[in-house]
Protein backbone atom coordinates (compact mmCIF):
# COMPACT_ATOMS: atom_id res chain seq x y z
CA UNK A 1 18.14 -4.73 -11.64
CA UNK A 2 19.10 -5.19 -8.37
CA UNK A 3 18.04 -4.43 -4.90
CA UNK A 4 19.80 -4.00 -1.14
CA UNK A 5 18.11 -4.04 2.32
CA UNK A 6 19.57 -2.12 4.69
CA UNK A 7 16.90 -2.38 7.47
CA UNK A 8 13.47 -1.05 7.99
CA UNK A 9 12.60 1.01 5.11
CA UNK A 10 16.20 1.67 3.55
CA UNK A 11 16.66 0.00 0.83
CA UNK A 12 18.49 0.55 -2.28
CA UNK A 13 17.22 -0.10 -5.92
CA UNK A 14 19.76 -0.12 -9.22
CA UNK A 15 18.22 -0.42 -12.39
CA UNK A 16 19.65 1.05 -16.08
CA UNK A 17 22.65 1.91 -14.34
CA UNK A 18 21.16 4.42 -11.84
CA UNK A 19 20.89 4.02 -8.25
CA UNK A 20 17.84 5.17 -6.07
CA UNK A 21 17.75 5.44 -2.10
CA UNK A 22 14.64 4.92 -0.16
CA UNK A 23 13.65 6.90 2.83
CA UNK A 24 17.72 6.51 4.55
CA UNK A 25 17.65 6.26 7.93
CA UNK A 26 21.57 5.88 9.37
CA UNK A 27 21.14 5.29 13.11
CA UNK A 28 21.93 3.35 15.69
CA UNK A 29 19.10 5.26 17.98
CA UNK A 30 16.40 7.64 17.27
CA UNK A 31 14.30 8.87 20.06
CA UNK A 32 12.95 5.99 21.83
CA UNK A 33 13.91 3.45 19.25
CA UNK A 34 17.06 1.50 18.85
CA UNK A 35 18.69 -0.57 16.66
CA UNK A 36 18.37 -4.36 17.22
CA UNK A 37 19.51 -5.86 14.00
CA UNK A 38 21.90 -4.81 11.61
CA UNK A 39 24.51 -2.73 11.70
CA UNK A 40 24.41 0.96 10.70
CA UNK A 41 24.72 1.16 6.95
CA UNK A 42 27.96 1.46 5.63
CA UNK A 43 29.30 5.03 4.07
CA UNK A 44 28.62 3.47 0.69
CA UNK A 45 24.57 2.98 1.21
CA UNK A 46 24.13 6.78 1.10
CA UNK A 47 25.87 6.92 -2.70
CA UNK A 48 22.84 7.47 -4.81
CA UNK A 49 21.45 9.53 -8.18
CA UNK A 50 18.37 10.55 -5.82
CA UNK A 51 16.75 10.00 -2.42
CA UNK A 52 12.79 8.78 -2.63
CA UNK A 53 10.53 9.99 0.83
CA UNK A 54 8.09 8.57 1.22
CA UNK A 55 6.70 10.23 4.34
CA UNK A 56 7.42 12.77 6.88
CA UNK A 57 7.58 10.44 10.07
CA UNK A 58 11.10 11.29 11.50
CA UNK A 59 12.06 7.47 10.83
CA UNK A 60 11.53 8.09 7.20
CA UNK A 61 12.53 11.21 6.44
CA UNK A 62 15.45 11.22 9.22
CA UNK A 63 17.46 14.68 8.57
CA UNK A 64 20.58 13.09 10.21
CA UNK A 65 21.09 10.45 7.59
CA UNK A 66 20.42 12.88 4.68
CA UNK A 67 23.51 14.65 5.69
CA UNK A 68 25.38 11.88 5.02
CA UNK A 69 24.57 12.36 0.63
CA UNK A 70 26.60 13.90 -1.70
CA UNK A 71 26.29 18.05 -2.00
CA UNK A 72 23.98 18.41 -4.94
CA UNK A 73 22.08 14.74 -4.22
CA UNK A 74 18.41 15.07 -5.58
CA UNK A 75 15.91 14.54 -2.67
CA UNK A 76 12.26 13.38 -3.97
CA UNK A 77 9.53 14.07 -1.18
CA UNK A 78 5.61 15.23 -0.99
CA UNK A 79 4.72 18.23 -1.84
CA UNK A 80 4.39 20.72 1.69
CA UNK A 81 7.72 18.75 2.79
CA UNK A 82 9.81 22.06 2.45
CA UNK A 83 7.26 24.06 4.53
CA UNK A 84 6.78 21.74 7.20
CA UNK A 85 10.12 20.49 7.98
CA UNK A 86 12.38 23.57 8.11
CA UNK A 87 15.29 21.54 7.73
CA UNK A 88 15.14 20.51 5.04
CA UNK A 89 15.37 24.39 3.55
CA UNK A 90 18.88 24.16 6.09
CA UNK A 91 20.03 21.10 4.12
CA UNK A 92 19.21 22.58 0.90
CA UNK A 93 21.02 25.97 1.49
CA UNK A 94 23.98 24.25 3.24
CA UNK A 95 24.19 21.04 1.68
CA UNK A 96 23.23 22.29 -2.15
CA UNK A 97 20.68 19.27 -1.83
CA UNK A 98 18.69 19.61 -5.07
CA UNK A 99 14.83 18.92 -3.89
CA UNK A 100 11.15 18.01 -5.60
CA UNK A 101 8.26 18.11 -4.12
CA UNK A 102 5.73 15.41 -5.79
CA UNK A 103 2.16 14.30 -5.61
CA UNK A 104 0.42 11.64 -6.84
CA UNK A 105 0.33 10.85 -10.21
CA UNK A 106 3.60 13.06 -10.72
CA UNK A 107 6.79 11.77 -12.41
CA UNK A 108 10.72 12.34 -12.37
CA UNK A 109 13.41 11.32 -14.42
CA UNK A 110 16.55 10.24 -13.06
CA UNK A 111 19.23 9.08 -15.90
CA UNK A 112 17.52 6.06 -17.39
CA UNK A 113 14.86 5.55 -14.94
CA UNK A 114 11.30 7.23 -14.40
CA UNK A 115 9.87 7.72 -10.78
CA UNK A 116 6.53 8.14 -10.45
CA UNK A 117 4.73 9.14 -6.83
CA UNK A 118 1.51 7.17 -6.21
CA UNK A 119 -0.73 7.77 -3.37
CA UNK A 120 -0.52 5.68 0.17
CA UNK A 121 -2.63 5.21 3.16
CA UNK A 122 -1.03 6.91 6.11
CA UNK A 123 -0.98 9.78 7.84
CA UNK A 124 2.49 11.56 6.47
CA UNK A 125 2.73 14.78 8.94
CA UNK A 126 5.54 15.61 10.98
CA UNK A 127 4.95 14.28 13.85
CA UNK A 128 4.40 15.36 16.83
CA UNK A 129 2.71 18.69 15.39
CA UNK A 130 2.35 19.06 11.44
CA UNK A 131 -0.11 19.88 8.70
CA UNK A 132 -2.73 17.20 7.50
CA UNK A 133 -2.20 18.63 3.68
CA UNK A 134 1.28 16.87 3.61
CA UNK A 135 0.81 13.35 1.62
CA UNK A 136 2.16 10.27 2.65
CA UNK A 137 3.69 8.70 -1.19
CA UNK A 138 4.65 5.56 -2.59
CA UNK A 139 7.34 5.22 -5.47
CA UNK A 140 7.22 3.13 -8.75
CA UNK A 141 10.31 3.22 -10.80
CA UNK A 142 10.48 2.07 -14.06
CA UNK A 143 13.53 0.99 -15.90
CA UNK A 144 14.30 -2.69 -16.88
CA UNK A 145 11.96 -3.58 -14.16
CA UNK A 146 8.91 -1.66 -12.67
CA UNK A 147 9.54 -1.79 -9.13
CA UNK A 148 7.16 -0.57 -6.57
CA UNK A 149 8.33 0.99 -3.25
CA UNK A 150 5.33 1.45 -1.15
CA UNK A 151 6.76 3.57 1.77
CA UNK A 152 4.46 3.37 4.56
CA UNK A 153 0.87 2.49 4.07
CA UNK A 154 -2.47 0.80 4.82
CA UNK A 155 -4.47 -1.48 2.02
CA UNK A 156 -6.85 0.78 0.13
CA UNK A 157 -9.28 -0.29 -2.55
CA UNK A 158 -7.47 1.10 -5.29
CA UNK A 159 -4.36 0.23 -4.89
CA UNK A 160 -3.88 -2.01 -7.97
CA UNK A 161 -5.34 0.32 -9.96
CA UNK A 162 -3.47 3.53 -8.43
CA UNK A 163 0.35 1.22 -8.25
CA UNK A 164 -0.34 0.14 -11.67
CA UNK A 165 1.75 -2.91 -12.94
CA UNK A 166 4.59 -3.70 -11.62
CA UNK A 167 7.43 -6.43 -11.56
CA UNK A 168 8.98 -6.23 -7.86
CA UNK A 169 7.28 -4.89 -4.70
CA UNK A 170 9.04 -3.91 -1.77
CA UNK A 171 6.54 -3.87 1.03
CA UNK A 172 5.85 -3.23 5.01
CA UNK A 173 5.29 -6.25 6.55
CA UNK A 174 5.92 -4.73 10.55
CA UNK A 175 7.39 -1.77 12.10
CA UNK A 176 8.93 -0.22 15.22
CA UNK A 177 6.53 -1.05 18.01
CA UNK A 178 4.44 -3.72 19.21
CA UNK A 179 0.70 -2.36 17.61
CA UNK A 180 0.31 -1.54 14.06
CA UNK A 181 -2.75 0.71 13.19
CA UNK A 182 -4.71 -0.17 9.87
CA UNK A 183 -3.17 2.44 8.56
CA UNK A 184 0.04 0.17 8.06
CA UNK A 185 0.51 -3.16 6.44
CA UNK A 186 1.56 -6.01 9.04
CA UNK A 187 2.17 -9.32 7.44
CA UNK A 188 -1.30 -10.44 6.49
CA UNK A 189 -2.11 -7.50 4.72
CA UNK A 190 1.14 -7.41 2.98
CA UNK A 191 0.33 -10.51 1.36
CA UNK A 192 -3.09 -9.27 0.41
CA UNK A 193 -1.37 -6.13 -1.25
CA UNK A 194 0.78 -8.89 -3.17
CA UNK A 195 -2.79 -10.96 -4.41
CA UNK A 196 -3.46 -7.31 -5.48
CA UNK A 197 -0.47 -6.17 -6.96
CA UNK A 198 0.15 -9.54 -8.75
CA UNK A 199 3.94 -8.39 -8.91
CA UNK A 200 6.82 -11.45 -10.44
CA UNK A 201 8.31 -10.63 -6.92
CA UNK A 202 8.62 -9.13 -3.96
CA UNK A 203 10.58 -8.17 -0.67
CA UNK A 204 9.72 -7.28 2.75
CA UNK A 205 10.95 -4.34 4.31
CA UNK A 206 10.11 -2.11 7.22
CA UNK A 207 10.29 -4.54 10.46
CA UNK A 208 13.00 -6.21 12.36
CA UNK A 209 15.39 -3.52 12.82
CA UNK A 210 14.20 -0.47 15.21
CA UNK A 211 12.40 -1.63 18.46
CA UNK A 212 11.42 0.93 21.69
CA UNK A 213 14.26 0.96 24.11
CA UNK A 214 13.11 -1.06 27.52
CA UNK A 215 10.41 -3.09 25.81
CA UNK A 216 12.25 -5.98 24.39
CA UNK A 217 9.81 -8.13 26.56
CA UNK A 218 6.76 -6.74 24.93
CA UNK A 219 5.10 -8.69 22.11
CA UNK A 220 8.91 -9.72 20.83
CA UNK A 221 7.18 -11.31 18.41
CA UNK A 222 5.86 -8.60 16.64
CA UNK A 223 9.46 -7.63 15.89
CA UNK A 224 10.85 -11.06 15.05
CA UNK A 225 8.23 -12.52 13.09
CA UNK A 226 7.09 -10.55 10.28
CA UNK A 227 9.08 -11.58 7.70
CA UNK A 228 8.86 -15.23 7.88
CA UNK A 229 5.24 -14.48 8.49
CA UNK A 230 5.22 -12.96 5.27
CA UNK A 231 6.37 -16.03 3.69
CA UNK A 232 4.03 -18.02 5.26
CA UNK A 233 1.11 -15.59 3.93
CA UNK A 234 2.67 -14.96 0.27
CA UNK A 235 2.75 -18.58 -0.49
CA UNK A 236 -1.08 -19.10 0.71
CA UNK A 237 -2.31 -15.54 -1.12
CA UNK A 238 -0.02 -15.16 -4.15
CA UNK A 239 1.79 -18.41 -4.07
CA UNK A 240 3.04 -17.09 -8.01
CA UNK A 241 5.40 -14.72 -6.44
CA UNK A 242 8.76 -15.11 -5.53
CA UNK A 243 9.01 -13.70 -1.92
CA UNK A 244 12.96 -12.39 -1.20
CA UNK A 245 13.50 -12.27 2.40
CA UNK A 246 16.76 -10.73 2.95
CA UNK A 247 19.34 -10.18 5.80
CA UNK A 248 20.34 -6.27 6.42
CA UNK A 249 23.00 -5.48 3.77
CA UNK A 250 22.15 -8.32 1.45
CA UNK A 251 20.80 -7.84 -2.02
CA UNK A 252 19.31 -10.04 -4.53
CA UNK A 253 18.42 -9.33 -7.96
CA UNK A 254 14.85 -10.44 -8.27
CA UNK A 255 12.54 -11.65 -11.24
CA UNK A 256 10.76 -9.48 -13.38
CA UNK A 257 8.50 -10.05 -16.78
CA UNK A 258 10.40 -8.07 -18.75
């Protein structure tokens, strides 16, 4: 089992000889935001047996980028995506992307591997203007290793209980901007969602890569920081964990139980 980092919450996860692609986003600017760190994926990130959404936020579901998969690729998102971002009915018809709309508690089988959507804490509409009914999802797969992808979210009491075990998290730790609502995890409460999850491992994801264009004076912290604050946090909360804080485009194959 293996997994790649290709900046904020790209990532790629192989397990049982099938390869998953998390919420792509293949830009060197979107709106206000641009690229700091990292170059733009390589052709080869967008190779996968199916694409996991997590959200509808334009720098998670980022039409752009999905033009960059394979005709046919299989495109998990929440259920309402279809109907609230026209589209994604354009990339269907034109691109023969095959798509399935999940909620929580639903699963999907891809080759050897079983994805199943659990619930997150964040507002998932299309923003600026969108429907509330539109979930925001997180991903388990389960192969050799359970590994959780957690998309966008806040902590919630049931979390544990709602994730379910797992062997490798992949978690926010920051974001684009220089506030985070409670409605995201920044580094602290990343590192209480690990004391919760009690994974074997884990990765941060989701910070040090997009940043709003003319404030590179503003908070810079907030966009350096995260991960090693992580660290710092992880080894005080869930010190049992291994904590894998990787470079864009590196990969590391991380520990699991089984």
């Amino acid at each position: 089992m293996e997994v790649t980092w290709w900046g904020h919450a790209t990532c790629t996860i192989e397990d049982s000889g099938v390869r998953l692609l998390t919420d792509p986003l293949f830009a060197r600017r979107l709106a206000h935001l641009r690229r700091r760190r990292g170059e733009v994926p390589p052709p080869g990130a967008a190779v996968a047996d199916a694409v996991l959404i997590s959200h509808l936020h334009s720098d998670h579901l980022h039409l752009p980028s999905l033009t960059r998969l394979a005709p046919g690729s299989l495109l998990v998102v929440p259920r309402g995506a279809v109907a609230a971002v026209p589209g994604l009915r354009m990339l269907r018809r034109v691109r023969g992307l095959r798509i399935t709309e999940v909620v929580p508690g639903d699963t999907v089988r891809v080759g050897e591997v079983l994805v199943r959507a659990v619930p997150a804490l964040h507002d998932g509409r299309r923003l600026p203007v969108g429907p509330h009914r539109v979930p925001a999802l997180g991903y388990v797969v389960e192969g050799e290793a359970r590994t959780y992808f957690a998309g966008d979210t806040g902590l919630f009491e049931a979390m544990a209980e709602e994730v379910g075990p797992v062997d490798v998290a992949l978690l926010p730790v920051g974001g684009w901007g220089p506030y985070l609502g409670h409605h995201h995890l920044d580094a602290a409460r990343a590192a209480h969602a690990l004391a919760l999850l009690t994974p074997c491992s884990a990765i941060p994801v989701h910070y040090g890569t997009y940043w709003p264009i003319g404030m590179d004076g503003v908070r810079p912290h907030e966009f350096h920081s995260p991960g090693d604050e992580f660290v710092r946090q992880a080894a005080r909360l869930a010190p049992e964990v291994s904590v894998h804080r990787l470079g864009h485009g590196e990969h590391v194959r991380p520990e699991a139980r089984r």
